[in-house]
PDB file of N, CA and C in Angstrom:
ATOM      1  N   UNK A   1      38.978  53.112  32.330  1.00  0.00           N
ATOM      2  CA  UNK A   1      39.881  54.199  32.633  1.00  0.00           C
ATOM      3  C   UNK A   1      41.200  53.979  31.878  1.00  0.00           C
ATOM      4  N   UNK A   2      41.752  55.001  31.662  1.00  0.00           N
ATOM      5  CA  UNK A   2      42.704  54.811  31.027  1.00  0.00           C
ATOM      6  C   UNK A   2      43.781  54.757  31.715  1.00  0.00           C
ATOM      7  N   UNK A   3      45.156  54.285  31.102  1.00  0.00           N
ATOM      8  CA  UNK A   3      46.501  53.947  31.743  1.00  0.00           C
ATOM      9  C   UNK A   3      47.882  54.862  31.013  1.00  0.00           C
ATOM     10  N   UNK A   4      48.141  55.548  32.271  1.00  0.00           N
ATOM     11  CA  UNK A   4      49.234  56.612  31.836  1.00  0.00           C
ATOM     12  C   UNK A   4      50.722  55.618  32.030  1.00  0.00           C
ATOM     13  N   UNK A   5      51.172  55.838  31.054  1.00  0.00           N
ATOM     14  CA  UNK A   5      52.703  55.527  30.917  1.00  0.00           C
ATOM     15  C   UNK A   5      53.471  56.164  29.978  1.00  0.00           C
ATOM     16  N   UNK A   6      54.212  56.273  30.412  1.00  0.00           N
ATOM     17  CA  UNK A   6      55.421  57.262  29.428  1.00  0.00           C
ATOM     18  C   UNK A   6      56.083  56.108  28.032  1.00  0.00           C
ATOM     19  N   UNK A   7      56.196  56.562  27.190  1.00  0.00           N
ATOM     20  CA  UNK A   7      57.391  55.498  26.369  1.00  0.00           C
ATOM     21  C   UNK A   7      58.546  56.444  26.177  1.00  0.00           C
ATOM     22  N   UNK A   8      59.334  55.519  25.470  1.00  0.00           N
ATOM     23  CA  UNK A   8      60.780  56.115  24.783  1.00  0.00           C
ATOM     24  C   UNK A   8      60.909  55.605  23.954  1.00  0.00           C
ATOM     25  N   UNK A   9      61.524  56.299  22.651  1.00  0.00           N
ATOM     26  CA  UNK A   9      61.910  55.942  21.556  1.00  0.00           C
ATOM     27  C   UNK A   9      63.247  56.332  21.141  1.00  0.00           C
ATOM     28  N   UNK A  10      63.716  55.476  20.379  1.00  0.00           N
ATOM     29  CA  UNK A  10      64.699  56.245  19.815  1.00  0.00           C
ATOM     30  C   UNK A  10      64.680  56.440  17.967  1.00  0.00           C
ATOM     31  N   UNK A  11      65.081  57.435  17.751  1.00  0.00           N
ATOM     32  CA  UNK A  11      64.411  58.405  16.487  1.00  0.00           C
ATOM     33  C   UNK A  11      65.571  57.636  15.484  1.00  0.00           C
ATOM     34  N   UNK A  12      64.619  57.233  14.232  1.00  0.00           N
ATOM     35  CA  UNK A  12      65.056  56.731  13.085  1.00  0.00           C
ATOM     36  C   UNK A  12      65.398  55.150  13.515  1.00  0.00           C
ATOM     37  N   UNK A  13      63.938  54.128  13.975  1.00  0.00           N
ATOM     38  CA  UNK A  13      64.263  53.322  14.634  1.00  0.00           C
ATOM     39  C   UNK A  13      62.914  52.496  14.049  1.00  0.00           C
ATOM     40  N   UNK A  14      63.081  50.997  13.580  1.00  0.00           N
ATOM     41  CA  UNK A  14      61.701  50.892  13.440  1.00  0.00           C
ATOM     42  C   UNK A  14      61.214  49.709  15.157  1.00  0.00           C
ATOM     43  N   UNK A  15      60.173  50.151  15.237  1.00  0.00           N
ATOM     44  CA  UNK A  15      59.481  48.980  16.487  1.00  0.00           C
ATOM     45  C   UNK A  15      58.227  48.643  16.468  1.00  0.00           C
ATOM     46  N   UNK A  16      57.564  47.837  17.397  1.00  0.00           N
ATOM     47  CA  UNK A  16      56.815  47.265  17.025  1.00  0.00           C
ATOM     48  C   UNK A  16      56.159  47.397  18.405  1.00  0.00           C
ATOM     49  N   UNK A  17      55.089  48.313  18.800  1.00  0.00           N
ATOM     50  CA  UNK A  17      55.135  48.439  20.517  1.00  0.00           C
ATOM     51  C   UNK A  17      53.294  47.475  20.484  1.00  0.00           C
ATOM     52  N   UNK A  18      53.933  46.412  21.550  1.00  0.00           N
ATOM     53  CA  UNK A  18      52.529  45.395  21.527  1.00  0.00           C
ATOM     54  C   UNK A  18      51.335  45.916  22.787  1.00  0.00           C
ATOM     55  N   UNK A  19      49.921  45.538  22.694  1.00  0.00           N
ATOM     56  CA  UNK A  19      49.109  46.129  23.873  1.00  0.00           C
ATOM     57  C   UNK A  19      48.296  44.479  24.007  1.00  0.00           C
ATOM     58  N   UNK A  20      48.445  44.133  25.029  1.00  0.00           N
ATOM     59  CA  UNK A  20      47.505  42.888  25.495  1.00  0.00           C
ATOM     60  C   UNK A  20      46.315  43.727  26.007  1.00  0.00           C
ATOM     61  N   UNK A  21      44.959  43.525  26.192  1.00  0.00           N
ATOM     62  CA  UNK A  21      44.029  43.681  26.155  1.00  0.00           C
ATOM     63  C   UNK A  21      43.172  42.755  27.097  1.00  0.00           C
ATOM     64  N   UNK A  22      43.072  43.065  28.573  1.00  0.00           N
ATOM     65  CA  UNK A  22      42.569  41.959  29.096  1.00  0.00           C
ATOM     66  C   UNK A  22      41.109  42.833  30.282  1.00  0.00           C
ATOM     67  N   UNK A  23      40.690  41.759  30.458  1.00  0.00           N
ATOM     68  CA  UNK A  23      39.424  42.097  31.652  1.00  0.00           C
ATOM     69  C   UNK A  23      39.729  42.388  32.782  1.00  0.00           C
ATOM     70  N   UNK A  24      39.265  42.521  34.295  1.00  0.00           N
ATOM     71  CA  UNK A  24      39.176  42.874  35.346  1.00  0.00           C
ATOM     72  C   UNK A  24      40.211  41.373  35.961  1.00  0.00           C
ATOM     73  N   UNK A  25      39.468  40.172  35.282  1.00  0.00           N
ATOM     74  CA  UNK A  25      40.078  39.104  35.717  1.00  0.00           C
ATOM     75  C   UNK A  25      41.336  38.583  35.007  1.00  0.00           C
ATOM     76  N   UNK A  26      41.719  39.272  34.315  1.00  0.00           N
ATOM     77  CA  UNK A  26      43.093  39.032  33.154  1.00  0.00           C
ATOM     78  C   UNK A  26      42.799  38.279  32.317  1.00  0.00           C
ATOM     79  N   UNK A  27      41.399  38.425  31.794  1.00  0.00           N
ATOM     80  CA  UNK A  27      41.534  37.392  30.735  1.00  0.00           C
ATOM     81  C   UNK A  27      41.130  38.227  29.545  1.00  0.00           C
ATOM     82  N   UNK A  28      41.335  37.941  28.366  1.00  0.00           N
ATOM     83  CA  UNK A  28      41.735  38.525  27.311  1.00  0.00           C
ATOM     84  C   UNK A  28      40.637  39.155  26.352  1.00  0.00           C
ATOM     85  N   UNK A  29      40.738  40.049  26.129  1.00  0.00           N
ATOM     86  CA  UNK A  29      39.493  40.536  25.513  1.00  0.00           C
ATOM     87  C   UNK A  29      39.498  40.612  23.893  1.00  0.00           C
ATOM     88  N   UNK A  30      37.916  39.920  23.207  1.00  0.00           N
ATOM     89  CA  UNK A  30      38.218  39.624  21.764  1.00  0.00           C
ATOM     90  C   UNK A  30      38.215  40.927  21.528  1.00  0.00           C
ATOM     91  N   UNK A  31      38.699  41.637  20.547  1.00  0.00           N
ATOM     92  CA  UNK A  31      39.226  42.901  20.038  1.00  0.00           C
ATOM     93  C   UNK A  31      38.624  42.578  18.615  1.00  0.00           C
ATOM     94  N   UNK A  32      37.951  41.611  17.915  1.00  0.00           N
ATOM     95  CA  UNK A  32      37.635  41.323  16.676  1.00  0.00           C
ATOM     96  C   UNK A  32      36.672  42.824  16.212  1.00  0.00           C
ATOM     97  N   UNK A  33      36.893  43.551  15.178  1.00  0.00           N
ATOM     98  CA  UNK A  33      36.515  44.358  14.694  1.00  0.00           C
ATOM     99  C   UNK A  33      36.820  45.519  14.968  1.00  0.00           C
ATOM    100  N   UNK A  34      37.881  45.692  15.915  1.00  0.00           N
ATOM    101  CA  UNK A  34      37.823  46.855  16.479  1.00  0.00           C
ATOM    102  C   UNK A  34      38.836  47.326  15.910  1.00  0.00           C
ATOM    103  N   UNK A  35      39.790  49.013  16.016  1.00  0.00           N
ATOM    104  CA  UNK A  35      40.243  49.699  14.863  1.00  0.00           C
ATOM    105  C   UNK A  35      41.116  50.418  16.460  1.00  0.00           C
ATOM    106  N   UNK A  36      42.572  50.327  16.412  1.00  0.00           N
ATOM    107  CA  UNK A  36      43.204  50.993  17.353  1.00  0.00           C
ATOM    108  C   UNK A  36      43.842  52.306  16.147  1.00  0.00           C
ATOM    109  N   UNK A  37      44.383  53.464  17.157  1.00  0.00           N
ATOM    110  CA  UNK A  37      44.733  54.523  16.543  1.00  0.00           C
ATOM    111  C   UNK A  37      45.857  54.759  17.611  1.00  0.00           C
ATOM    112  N   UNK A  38      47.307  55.088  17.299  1.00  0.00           N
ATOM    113  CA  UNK A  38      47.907  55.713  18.097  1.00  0.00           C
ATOM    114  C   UNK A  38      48.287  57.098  17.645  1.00  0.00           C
ATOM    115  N   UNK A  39      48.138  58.648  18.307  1.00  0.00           N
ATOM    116  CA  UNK A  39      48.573  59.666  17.603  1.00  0.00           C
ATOM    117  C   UNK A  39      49.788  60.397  18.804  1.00  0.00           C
ATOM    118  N   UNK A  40      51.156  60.739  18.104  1.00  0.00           N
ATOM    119  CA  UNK A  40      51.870  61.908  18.672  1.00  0.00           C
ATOM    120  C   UNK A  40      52.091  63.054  18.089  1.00  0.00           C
ATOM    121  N   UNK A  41      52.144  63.959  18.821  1.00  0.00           N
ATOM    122  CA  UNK A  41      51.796  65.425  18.632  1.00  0.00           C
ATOM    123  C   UNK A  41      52.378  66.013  19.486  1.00  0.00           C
ATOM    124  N   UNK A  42      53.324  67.284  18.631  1.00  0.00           N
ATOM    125  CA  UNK A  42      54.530  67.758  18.937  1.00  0.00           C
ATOM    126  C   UNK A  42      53.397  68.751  20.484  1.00  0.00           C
ATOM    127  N   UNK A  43      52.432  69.151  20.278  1.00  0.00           N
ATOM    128  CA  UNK A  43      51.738  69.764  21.370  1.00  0.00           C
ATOM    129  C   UNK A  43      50.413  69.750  21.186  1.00  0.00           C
ATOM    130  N   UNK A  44      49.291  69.589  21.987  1.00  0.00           N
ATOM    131  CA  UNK A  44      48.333  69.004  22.037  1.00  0.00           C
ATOM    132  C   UNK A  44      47.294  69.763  21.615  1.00  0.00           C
ATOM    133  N   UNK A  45      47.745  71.387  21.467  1.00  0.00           N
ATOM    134  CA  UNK A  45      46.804  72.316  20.763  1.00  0.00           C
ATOM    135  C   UNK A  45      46.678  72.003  19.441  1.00  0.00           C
ATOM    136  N   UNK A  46      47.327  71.221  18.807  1.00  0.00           N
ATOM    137  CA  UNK A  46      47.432  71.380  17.331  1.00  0.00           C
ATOM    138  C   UNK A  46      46.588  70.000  17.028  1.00  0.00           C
ATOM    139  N   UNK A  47      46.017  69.874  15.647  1.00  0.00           N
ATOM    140  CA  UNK A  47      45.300  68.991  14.971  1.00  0.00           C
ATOM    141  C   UNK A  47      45.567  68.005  14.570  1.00  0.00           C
ATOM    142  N   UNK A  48      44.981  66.721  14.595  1.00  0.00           N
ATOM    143  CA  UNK A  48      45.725  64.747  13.976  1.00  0.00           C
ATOM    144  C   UNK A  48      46.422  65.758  12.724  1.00  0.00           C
ATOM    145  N   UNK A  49      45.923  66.365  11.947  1.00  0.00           N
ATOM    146  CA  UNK A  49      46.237  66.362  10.593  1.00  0.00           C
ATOM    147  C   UNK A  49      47.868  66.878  11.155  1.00  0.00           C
ATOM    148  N   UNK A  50      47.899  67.746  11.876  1.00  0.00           N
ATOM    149  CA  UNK A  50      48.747  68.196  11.896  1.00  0.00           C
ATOM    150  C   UNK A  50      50.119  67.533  12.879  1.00  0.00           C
ATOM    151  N   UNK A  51      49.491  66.058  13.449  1.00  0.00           N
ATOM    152  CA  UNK A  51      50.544  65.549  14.235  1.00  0.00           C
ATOM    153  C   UNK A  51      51.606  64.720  13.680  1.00  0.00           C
ATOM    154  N   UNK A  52      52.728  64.806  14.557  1.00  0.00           N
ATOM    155  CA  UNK A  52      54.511  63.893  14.142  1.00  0.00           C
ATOM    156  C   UNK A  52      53.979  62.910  13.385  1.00  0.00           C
ATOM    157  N   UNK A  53      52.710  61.960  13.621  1.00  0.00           N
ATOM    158  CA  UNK A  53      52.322  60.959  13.582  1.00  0.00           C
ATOM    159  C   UNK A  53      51.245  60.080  14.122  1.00  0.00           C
ATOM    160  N   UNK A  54      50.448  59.945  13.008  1.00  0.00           N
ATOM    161  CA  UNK A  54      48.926  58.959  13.601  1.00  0.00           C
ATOM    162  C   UNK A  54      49.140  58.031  12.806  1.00  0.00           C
ATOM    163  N   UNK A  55      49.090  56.614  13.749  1.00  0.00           N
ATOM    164  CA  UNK A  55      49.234  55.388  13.211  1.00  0.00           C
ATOM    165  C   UNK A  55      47.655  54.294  13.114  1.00  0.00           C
ATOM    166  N   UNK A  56      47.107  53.764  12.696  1.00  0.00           N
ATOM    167  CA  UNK A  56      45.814  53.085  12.712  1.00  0.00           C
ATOM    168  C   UNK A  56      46.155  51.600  12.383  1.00  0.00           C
ATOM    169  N   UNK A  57      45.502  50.642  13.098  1.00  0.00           N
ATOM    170  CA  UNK A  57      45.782  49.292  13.041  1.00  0.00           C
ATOM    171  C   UNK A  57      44.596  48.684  13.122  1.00  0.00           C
ATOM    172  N   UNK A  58      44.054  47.947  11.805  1.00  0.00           N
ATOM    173  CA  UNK A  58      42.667  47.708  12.157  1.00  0.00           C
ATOM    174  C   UNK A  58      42.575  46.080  11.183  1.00  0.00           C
ATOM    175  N   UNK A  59      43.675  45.893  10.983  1.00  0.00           N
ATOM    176  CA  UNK A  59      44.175  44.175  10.757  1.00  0.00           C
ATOM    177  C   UNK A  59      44.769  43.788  12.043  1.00  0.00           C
ATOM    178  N   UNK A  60      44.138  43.011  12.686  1.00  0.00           N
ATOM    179  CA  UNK A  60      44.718  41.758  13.638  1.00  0.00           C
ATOM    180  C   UNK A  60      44.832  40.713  13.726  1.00  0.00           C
ATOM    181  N   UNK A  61      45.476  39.973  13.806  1.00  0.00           N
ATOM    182  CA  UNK A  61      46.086  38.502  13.085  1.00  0.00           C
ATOM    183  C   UNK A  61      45.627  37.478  13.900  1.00  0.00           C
ATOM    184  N   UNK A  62      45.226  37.346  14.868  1.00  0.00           N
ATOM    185  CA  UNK A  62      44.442  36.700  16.270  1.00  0.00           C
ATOM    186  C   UNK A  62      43.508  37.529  17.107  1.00  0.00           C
ATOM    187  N   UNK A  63      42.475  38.305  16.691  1.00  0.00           N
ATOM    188  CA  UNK A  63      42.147  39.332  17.981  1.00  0.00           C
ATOM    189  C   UNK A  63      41.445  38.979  18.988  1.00  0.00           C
ATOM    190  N   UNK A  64      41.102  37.474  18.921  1.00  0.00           N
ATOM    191  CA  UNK A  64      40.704  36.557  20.078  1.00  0.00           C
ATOM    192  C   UNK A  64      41.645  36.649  21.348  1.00  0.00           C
ATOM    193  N   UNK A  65      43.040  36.434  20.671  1.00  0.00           N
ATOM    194  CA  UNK A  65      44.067  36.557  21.951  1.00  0.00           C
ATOM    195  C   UNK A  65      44.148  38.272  22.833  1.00  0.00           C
ATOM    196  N   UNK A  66      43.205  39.180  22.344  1.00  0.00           N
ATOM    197  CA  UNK A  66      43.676  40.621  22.984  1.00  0.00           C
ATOM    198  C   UNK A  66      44.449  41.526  22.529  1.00  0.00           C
ATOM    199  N   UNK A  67      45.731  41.100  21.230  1.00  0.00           N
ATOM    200  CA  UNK A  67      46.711  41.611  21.470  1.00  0.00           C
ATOM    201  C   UNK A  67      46.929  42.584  20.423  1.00  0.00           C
ATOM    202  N   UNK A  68      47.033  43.645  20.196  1.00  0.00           N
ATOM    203  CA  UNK A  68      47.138  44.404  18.868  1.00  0.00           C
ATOM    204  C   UNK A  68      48.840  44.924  19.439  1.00  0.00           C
ATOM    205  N   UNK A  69      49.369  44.819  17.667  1.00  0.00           N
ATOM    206  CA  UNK A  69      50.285  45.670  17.603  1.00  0.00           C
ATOM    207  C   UNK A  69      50.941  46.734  16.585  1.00  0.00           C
ATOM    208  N   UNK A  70      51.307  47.560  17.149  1.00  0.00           N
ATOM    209  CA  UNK A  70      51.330  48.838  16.617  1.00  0.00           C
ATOM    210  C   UNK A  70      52.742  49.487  15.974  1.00  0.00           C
ATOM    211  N   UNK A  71      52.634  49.255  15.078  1.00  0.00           N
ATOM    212  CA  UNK A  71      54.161  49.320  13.607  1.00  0.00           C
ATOM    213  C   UNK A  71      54.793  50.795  13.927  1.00  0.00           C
ATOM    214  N   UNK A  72      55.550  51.228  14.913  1.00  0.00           N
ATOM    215  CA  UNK A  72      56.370  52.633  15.000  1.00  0.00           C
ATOM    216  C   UNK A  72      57.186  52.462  13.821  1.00  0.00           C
ATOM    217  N   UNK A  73      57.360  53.239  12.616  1.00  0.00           N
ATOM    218  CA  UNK A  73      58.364  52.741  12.140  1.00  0.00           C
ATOM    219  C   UNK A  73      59.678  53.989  11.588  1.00  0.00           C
ATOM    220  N   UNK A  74      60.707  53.589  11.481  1.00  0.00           N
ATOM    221  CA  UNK A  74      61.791  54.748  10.991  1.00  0.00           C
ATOM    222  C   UNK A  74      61.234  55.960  10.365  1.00  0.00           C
ATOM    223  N   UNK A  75      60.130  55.835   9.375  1.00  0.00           N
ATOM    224  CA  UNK A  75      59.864  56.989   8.982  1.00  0.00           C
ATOM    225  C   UNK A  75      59.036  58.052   9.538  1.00  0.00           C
ATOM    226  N   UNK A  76      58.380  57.417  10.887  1.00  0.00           N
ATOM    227  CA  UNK A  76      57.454  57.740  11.618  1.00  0.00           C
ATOM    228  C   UNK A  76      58.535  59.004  12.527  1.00  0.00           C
ATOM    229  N   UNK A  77      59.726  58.450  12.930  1.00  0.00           N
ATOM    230  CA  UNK A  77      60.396  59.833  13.563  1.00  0.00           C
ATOM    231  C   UNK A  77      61.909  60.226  13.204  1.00  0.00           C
ATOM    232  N   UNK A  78      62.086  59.482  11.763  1.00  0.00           N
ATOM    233  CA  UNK A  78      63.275  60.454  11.448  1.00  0.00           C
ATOM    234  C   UNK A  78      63.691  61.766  11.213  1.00  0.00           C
ATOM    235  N   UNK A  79      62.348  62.477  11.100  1.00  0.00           N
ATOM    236  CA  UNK A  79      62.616  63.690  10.813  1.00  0.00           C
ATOM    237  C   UNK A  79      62.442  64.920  11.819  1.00  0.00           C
ATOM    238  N   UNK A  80      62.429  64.225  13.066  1.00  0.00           N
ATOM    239  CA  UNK A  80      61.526  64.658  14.290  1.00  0.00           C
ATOM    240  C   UNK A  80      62.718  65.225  15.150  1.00  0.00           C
ATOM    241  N   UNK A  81      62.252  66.616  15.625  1.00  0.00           N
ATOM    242  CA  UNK A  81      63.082  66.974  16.503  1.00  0.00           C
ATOM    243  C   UNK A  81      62.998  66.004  18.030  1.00  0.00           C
ATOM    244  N   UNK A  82      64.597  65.846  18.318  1.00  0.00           N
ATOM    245  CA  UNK A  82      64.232  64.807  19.784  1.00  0.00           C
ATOM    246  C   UNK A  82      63.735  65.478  20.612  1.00  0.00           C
ATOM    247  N   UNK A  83      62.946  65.102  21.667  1.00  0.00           N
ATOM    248  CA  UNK A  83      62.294  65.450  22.844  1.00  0.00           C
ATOM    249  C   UNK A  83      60.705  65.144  23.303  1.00  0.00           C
ATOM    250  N   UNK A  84      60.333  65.380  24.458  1.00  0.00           N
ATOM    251  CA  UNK A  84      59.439  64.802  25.072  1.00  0.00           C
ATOM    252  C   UNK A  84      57.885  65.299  24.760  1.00  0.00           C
ATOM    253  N   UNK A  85      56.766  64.231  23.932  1.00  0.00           N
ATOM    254  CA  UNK A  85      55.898  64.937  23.399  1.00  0.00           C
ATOM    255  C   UNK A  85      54.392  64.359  23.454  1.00  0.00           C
ATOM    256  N   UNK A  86      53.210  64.558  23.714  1.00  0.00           N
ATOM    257  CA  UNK A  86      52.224  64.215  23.781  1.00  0.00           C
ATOM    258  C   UNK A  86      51.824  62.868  23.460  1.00  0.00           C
ATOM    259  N   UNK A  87      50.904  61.845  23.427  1.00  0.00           N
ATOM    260  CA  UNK A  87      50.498  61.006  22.525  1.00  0.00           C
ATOM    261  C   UNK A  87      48.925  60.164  23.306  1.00  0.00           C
ATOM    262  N   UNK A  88      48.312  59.753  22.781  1.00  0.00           N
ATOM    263  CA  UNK A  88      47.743  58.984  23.314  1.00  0.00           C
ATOM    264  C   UNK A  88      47.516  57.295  22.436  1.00  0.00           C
ATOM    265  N   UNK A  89      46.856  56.512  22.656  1.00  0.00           N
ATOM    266  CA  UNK A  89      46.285  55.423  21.723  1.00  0.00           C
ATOM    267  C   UNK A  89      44.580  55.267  22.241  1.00  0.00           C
ATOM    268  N   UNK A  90      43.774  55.370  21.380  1.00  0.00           N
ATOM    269  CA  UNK A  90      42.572  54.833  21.791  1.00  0.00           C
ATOM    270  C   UNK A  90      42.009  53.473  20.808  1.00  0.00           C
ATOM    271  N   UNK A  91      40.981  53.220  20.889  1.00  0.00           N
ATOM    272  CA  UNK A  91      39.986  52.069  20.071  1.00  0.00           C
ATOM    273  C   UNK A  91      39.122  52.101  19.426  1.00  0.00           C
ATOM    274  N   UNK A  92      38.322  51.987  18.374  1.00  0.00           N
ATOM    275  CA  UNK A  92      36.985  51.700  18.301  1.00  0.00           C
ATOM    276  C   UNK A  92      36.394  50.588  17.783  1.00  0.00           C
ATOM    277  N   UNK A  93      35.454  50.005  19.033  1.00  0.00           N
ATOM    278  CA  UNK A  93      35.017  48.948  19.059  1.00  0.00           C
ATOM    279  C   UNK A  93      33.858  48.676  17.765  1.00  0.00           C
ATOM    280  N   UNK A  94      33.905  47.054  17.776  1.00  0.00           N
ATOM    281  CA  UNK A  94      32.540  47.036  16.645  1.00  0.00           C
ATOM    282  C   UNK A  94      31.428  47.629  16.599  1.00  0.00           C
ATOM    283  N   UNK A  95      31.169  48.057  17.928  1.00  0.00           N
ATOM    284  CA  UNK A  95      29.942  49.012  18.037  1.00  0.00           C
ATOM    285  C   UNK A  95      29.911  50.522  18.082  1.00  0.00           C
ATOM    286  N   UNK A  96      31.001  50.632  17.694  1.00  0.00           N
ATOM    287  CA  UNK A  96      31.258  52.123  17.118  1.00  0.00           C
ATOM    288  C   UNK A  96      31.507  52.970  18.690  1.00  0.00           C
ATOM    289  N   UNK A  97      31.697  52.179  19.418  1.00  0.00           N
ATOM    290  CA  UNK A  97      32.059  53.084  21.301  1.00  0.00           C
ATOM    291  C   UNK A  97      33.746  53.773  21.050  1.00  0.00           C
ATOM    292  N   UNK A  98      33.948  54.554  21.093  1.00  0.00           N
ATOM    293  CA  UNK A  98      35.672  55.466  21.108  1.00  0.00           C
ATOM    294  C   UNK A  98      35.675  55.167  22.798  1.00  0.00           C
ATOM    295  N   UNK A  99      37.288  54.335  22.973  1.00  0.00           N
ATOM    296  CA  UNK A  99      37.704  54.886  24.485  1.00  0.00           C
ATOM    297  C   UNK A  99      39.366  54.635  23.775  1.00  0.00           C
ATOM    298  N   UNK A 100      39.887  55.712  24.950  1.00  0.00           N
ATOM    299  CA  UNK A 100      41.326  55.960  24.720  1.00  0.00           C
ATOM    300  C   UNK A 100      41.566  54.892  26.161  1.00  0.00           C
ATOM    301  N   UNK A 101      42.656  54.402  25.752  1.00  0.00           N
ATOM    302  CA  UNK A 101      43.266  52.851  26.815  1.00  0.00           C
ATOM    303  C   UNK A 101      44.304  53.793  26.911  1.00  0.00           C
ATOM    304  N   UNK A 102      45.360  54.859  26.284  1.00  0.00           N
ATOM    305  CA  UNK A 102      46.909  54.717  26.966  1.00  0.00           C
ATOM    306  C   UNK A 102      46.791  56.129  26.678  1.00  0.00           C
ATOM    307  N   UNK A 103      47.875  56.733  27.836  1.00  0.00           N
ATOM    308  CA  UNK A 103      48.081  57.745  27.056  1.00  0.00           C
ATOM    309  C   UNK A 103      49.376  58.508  28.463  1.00  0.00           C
ATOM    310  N   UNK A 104      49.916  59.566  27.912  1.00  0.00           N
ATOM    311  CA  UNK A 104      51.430  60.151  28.275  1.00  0.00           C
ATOM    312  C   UNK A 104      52.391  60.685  27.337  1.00  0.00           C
ATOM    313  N   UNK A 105      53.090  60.237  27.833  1.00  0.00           N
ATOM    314  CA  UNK A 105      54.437  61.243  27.337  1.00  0.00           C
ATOM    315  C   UNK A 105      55.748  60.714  26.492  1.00  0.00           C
ATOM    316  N   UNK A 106      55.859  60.596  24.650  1.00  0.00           N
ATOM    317  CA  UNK A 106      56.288  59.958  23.861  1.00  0.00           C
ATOM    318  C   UNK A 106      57.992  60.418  24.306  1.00  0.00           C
ATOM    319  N   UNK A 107      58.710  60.043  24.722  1.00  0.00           N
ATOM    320  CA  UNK A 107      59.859  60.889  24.353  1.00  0.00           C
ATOM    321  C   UNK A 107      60.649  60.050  23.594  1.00  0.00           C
ATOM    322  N   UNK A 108      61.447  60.848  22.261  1.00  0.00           N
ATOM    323  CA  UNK A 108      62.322  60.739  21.006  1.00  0.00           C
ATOM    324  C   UNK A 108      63.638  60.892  21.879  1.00  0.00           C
ATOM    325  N   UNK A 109      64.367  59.669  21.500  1.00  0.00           N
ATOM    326  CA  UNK A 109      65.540  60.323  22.046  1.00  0.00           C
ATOM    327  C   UNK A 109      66.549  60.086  20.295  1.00  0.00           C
ATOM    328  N   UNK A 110      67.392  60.891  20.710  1.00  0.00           N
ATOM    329  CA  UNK A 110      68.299  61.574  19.431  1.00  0.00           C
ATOM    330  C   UNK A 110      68.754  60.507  18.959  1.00  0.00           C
ATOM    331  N   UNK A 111      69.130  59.767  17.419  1.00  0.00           N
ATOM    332  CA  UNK A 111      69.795  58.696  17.549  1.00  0.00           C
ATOM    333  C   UNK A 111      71.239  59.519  16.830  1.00  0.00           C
ATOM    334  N   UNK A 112      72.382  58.508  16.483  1.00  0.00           N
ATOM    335  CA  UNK A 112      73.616  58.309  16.842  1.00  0.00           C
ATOM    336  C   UNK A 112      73.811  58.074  14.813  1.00  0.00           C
ATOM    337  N   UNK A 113      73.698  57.453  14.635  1.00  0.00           N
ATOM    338  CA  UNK A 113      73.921  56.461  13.201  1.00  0.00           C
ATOM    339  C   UNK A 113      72.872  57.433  12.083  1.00  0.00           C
ATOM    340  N   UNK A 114      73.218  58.092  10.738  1.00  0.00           N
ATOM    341  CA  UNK A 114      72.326  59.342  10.279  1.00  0.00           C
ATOM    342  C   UNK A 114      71.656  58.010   9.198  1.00  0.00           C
ATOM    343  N   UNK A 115      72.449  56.873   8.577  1.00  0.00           N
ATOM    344  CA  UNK A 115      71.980  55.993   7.698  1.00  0.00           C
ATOM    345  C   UNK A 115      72.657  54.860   8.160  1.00  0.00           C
ATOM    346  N   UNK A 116      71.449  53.619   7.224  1.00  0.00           N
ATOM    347  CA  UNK A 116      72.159  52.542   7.530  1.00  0.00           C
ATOM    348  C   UNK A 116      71.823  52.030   6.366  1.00  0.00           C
ATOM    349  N   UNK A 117      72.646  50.527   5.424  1.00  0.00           N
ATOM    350  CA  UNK A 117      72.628  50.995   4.517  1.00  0.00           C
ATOM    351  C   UNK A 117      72.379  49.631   4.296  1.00  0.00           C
TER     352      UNK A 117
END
């Protein structure tokens, strides 16, 4: 089942948002081969092609430990109007199974600083 949580961002920002990956008993699940996708989308009628941003991460540097992480980066929402917007992240495992693990409500908040130099 999947797990709803909201994030926040703030726009023209780079981050690095991490997902541990564990079992029923907290222990860590190998993730070796598997291919995460995170997509936001200004509204949910509209198409990947057509979203703020789809990110794919399918290099993991330990995936024994569970943990994938996922590169938000400045260019991903500088150009983005601020406010509160769709997203989910799902997986696909070595055996080719799709499940979505996260999903809610991205909100951009406005940043302050237009360059940095």
């Amino acid at each position: 089942m999947a797990t709803y949580k909201d994030l926040e961002f703030d726009e023209g920002n780079d981050f690095t948002y991490s997902l541990a990956l564990t079992d029923s008993d907290d222990v860590a699940i190998d993730i070796t081969g598997y291919t995460f996708y995170m997509t936001v989308k200004l509204k949910l009628s509209i198409s990947d092609t057509d979203a703020m941003f789809k990110i794919t991460v399918s290099t993991i540097p330990d995936p024994t430990l569970g943990i994938v992480n996922i590169p938000i980066t400045r260019a991903n929402t500088l150009n983005e109007k601020p406010g509160i917007y769709p997203y989910d992240i799902k997986y696909k495992d070595d055996s080719g199974d799709v499940r979505t693990i996260m999903y809610g409500h991205f909100k951009l908040i406005q940043g302050v600083t237009d360059s940095v130099a």
